[in-house]
Protein backbone atom coordinates (compact mmCIF):
# COMPACT_ATOMS: atom_id res chain seq x y z
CA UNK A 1 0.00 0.00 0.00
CA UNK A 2 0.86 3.91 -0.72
CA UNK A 3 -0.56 6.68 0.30
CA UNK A 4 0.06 9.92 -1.71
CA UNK A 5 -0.17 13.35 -0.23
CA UNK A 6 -0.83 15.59 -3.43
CA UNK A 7 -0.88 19.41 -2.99
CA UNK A 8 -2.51 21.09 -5.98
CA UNK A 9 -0.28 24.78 -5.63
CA UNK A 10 -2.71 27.73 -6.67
CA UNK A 11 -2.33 29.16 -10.22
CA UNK A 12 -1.37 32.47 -9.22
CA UNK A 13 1.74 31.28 -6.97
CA UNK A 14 3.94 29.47 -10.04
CA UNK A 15 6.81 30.91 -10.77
CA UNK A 16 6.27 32.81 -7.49
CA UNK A 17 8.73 32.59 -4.49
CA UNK A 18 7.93 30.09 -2.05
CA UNK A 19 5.56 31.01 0.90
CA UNK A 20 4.99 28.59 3.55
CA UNK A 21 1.55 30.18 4.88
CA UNK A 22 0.09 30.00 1.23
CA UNK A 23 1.55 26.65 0.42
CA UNK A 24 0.06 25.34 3.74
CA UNK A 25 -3.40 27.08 2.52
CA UNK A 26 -3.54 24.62 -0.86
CA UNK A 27 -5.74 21.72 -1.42
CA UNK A 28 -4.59 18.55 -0.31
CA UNK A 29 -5.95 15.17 -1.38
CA UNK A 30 -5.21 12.07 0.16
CA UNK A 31 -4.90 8.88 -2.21
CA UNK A 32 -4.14 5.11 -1.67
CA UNK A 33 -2.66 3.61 -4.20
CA UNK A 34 -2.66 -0.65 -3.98
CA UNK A 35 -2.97 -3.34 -6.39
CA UNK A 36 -3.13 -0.99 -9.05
CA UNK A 37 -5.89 1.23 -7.75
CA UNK A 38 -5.64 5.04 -6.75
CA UNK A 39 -8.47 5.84 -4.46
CA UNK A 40 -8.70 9.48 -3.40
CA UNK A 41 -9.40 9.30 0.75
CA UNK A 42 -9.69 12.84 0.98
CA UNK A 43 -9.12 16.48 0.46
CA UNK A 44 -9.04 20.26 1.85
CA UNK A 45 -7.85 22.99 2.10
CA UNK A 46 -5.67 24.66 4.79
CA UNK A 47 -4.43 20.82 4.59
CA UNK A 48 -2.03 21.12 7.75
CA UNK A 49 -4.86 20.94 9.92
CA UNK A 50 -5.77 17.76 7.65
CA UNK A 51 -2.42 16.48 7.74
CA UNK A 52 -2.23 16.70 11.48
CA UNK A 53 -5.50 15.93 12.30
CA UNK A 54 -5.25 12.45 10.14
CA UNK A 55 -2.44 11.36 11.91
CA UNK A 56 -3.46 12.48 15.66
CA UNK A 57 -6.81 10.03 14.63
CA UNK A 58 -4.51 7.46 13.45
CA UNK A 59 -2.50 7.28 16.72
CA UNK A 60 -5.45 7.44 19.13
CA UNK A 61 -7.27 4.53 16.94
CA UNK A 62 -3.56 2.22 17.28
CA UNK A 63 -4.58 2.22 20.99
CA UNK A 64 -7.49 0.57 21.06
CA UNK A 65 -9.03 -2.65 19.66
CA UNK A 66 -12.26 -1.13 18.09
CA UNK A 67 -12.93 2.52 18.22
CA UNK A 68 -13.73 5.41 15.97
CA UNK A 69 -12.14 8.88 15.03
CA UNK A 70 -13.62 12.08 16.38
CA UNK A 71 -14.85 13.74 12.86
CA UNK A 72 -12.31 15.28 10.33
CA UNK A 73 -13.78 18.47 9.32
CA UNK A 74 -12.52 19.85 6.06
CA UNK A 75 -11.95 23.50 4.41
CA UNK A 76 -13.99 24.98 1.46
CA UNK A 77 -16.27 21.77 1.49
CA UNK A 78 -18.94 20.50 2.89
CA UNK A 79 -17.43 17.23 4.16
CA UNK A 80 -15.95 15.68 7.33
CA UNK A 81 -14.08 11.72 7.12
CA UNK A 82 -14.39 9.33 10.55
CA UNK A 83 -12.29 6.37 10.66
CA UNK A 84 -13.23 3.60 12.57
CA UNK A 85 -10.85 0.84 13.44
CA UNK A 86 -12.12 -2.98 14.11
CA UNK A 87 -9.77 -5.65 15.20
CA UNK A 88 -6.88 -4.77 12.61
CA UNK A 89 -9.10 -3.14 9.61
CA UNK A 90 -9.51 0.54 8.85
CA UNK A 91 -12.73 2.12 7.32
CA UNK A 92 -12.59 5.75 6.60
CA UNK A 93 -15.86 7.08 5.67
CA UNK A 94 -17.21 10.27 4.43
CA UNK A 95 -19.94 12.53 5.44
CA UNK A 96 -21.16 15.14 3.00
CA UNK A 97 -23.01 17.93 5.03
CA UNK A 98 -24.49 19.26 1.92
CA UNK A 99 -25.94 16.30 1.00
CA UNK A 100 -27.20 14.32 3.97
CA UNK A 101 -25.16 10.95 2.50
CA UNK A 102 -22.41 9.00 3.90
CA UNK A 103 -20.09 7.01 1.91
CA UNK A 104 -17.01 4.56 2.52
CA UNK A 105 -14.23 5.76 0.96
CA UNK A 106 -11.36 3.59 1.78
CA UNK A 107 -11.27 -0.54 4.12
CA UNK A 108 -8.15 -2.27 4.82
CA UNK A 109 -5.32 -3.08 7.40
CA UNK A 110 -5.24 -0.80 9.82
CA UNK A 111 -1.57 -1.28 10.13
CA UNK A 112 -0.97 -1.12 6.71
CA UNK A 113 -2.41 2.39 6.60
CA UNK A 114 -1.06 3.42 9.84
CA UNK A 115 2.83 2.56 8.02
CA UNK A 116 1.67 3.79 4.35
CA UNK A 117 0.40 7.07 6.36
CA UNK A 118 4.00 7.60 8.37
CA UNK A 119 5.82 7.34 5.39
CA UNK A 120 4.12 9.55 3.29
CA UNK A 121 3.71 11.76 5.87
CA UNK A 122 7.72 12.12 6.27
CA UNK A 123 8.21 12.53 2.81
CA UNK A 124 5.97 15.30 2.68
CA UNK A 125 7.67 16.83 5.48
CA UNK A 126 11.19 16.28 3.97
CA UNK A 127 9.94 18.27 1.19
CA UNK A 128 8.58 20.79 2.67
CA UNK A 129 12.36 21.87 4.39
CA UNK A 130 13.54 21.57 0.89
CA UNK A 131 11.27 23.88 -0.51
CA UNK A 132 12.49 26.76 2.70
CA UNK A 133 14.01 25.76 5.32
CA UNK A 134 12.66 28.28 7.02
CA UNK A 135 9.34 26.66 6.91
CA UNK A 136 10.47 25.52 10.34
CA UNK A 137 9.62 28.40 11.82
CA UNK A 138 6.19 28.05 10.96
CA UNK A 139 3.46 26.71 13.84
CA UNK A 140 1.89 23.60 12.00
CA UNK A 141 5.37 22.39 10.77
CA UNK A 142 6.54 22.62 14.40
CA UNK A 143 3.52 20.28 15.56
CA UNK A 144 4.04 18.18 12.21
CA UNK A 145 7.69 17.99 13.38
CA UNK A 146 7.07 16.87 16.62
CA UNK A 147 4.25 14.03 15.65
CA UNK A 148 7.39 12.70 13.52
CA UNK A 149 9.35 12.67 16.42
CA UNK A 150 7.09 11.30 18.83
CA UNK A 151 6.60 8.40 15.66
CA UNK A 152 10.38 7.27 15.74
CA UNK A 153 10.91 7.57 19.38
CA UNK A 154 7.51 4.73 19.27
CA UNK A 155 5.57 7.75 22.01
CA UNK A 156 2.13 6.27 21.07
């Protein structure tokens, strides 16, 4: 399994100098990729608060047997995602507010997620020092810094 984190950068800032406040303000969209499929999980806006919010759901679920997320709300949409963790399987499902209808949007191995999640999730944040590494500086990569860091010291 792979999970892609794919930030879609506004027109207007290509060719731009990089901004860490805008970049962090672009839509995000969460896809698992696995036997040849690419499902999209998610997406937002303002995607630190997804990005953070994802994983801080994912650790509290690895505590417990069964047990379900407290609602993912989203930006500029009218949908929130609750995952719910049985035994060793995932379900992340999808509430449209709009729309009244709820929809599963991704089952499998919890675990698999969980490790598919980490490692996209540190790539991302690689990246994100390449692009300024000054982006440090910046509140949500502090708390994305220190969820990575409470990951490899095994604080969960």
């Amino acid at each position: 399994m792979k999970i892609i984190l794919a930030v879609d950068v506004y027109e207007d800032m290509v060719g731009q100098p990089f901004e860490i406040g805008d970049y962090l303000g672009c839509c995000l969209t969460i896809f698992v990729q696995q036997k040849g499929d690419k499902i999209e999980i998610c997406h937002s806006t303002f995607h630190d608060a997804l990005i953070l919010d994802l994983y801080s759901n994912l650790i509290e679920l690895r505590k417990y047997k069964e047990s379900t997320s407290n609602p993912i709300e989203t930006f500029e949409n009218a949908l929130e995602y609750t995952l719910r963790k049985t035994d060793r399987f995932l379900t992340i499902k999808e509430y449209s507010h709009y729309d009244k209808q709820t929809r599963t949007v991704f089952q499998g191995e919890f675990d698999d997620f969980f490790q598919a999640y980490f490692r996209a999730y540190t790539l991302y944040f690689k990246d994100l020092l390449q692009k300024d590494s000054n982006a440090a500086l910046h509140e949500s990569v502090q708390l994305m810094e220190n969820q990575l860091q409470a990951y490899c010291r095994g604080d969960f």
